[in-house]
N, C-alpha and C. Protein backbone atom coordinates (compact mmCIF):
# COMPACT_ATOMS: atom_id res chain seq x y z
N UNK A 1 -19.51 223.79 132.30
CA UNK A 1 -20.66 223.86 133.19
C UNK A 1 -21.44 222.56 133.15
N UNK A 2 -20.95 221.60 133.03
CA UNK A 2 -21.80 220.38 133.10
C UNK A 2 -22.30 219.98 134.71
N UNK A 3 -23.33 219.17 133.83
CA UNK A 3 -24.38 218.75 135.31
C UNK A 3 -24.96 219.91 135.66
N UNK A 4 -25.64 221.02 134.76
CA UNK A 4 -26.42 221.78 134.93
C UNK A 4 -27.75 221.66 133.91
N UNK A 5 -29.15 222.02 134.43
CA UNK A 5 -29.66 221.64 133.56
C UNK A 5 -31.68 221.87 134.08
N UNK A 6 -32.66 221.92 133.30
CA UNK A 6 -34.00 222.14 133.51
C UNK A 6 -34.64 221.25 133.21
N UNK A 7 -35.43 221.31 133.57
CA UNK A 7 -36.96 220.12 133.24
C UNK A 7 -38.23 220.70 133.73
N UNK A 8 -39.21 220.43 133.12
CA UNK A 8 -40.26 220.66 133.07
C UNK A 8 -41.51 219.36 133.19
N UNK A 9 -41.71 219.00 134.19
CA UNK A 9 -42.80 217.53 134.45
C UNK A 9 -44.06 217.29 134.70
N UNK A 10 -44.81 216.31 134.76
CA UNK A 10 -45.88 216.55 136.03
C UNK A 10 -45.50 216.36 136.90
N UNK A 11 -46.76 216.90 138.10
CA UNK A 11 -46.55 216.75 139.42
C UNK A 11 -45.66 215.67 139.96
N UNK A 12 -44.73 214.74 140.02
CA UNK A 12 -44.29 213.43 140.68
C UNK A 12 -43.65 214.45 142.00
N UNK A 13 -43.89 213.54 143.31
CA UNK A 13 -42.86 213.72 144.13
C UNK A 13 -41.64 213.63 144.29
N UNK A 14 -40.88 214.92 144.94
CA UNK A 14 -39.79 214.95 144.73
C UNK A 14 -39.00 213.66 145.81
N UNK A 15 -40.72 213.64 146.76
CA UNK A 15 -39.16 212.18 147.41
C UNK A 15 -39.44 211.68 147.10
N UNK A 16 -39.81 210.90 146.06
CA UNK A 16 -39.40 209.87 144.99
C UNK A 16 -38.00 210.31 144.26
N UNK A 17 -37.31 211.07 144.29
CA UNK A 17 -36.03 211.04 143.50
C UNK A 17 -35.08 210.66 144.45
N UNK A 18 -33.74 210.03 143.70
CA UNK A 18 -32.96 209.93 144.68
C UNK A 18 -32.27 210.72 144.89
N UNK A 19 -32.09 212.09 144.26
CA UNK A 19 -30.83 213.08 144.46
C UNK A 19 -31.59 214.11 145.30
N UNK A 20 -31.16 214.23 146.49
CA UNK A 20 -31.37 215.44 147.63
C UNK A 20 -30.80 216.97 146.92
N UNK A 21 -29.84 216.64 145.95
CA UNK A 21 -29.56 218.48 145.40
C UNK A 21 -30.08 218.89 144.45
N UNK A 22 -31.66 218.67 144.15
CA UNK A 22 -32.60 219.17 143.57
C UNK A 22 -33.33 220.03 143.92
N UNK A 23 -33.42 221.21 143.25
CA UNK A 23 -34.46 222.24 143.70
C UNK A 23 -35.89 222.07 143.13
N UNK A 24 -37.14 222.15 143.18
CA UNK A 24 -38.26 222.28 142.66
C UNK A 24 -39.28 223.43 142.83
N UNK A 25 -39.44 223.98 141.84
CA UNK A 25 -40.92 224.87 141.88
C UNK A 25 -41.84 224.82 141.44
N UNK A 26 -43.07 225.12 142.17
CA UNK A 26 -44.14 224.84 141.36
C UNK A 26 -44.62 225.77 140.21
N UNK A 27 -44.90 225.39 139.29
CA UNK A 27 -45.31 226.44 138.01
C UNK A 27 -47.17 226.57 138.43
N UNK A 28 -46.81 228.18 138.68
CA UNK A 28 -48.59 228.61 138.91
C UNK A 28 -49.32 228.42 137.65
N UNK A 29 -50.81 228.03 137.68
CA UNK A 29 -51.70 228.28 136.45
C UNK A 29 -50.73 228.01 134.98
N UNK A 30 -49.65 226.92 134.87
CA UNK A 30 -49.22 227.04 133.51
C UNK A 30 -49.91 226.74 132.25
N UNK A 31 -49.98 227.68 130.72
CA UNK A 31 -50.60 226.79 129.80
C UNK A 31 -50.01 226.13 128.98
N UNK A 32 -50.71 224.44 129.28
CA UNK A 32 -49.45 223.79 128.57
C UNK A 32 -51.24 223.19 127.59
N UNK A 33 -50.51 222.89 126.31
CA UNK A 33 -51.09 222.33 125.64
C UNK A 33 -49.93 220.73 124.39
N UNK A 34 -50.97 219.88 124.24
CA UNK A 34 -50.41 218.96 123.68
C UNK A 34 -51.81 218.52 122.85
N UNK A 35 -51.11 217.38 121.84
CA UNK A 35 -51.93 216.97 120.73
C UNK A 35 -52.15 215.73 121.70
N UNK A 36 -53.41 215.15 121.49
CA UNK A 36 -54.07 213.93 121.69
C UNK A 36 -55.09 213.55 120.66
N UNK A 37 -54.85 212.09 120.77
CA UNK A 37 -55.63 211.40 119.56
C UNK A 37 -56.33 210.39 120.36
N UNK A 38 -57.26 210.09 119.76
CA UNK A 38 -58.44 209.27 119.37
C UNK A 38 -58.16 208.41 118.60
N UNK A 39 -57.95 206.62 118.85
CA UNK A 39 -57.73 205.91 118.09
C UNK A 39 -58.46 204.74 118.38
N UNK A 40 -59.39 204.13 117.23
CA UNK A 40 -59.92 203.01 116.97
C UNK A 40 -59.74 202.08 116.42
N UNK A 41 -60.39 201.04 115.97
CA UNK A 41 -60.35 199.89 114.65
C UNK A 41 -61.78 200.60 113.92
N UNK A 42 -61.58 200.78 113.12
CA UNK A 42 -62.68 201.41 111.84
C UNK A 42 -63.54 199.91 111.68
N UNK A 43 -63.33 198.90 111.78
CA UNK A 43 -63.64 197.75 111.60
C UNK A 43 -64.81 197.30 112.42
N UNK A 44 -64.49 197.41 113.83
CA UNK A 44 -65.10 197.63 114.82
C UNK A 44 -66.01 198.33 115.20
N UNK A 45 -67.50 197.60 116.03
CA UNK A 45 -68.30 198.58 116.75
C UNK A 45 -67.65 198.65 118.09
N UNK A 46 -67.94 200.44 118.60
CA UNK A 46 -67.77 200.30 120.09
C UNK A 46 -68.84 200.34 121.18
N UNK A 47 -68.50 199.75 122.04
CA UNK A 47 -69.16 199.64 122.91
C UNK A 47 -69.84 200.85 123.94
N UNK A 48 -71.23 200.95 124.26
CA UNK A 48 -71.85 202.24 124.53
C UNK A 48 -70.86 202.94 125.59
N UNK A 49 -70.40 202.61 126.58
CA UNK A 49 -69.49 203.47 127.42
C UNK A 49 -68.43 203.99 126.62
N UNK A 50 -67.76 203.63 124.93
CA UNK A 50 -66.84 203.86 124.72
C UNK A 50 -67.35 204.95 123.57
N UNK A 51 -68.62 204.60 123.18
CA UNK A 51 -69.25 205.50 122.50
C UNK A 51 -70.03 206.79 123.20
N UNK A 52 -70.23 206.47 124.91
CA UNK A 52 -70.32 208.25 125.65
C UNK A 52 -69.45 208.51 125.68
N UNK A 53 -67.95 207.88 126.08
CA UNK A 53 -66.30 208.57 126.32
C UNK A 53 -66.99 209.67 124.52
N UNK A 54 -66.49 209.20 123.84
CA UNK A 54 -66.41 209.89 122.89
C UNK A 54 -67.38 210.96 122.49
N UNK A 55 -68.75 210.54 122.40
CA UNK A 55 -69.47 211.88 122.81
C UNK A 55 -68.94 212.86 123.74
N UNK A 56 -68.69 212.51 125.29
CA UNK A 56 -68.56 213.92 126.12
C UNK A 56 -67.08 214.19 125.37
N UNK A 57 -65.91 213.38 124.77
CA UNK A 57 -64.85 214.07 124.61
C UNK A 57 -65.31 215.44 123.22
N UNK A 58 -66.33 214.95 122.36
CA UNK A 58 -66.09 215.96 121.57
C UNK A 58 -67.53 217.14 122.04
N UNK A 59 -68.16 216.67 123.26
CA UNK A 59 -68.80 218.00 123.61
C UNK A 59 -67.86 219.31 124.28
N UNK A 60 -66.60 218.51 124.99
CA UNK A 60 -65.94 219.11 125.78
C UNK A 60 -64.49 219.63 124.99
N UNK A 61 -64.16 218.78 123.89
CA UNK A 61 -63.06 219.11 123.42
C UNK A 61 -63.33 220.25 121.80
N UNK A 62 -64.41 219.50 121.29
CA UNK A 62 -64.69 219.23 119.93
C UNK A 62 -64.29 218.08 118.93
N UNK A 63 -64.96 218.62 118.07
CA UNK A 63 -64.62 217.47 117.05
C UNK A 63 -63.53 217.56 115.88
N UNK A 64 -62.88 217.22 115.76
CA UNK A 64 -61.47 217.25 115.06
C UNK A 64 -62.27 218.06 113.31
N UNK A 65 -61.85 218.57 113.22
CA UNK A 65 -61.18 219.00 111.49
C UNK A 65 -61.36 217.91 110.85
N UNK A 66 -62.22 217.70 109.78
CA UNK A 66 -62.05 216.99 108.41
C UNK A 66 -63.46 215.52 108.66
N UNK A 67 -63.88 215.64 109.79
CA UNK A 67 -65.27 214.37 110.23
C UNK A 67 -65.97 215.08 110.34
């Protein structure tokens, strides 16, 4: 059974691919979750826009475990 097979993406358009014998569906309301990080220089001050990013991220996300 080769050349069979699934994927799971973001949104990209499908005419952007070059193969016409692709099927696509859209996944309703899916919950997808993933890890994201927050990474700095500890060394470093940041700069106030980079210091609201980070405020609204941990009003909206929270604040990580262990800070």
């Amino acid at each position: 059974m080769g050349g069979l097979g699934i994927a799971i993406f973001p949104g990209i358009p499908l005419a952007s691919f070059p193969h016409r014998d692709l099927i696509a569906r859209r996944l309703e309301a899916p919950l997808v979750a993933r890890d994201v990080n927050l990474i700095r220089r500890a060394e470093h001050s940041l700069s106030p826009a980079a210091e609201s990013f980070i405020e609204l991220w941990y009003k909206r996300i929270g604040k990580p475990s262990g800070l």
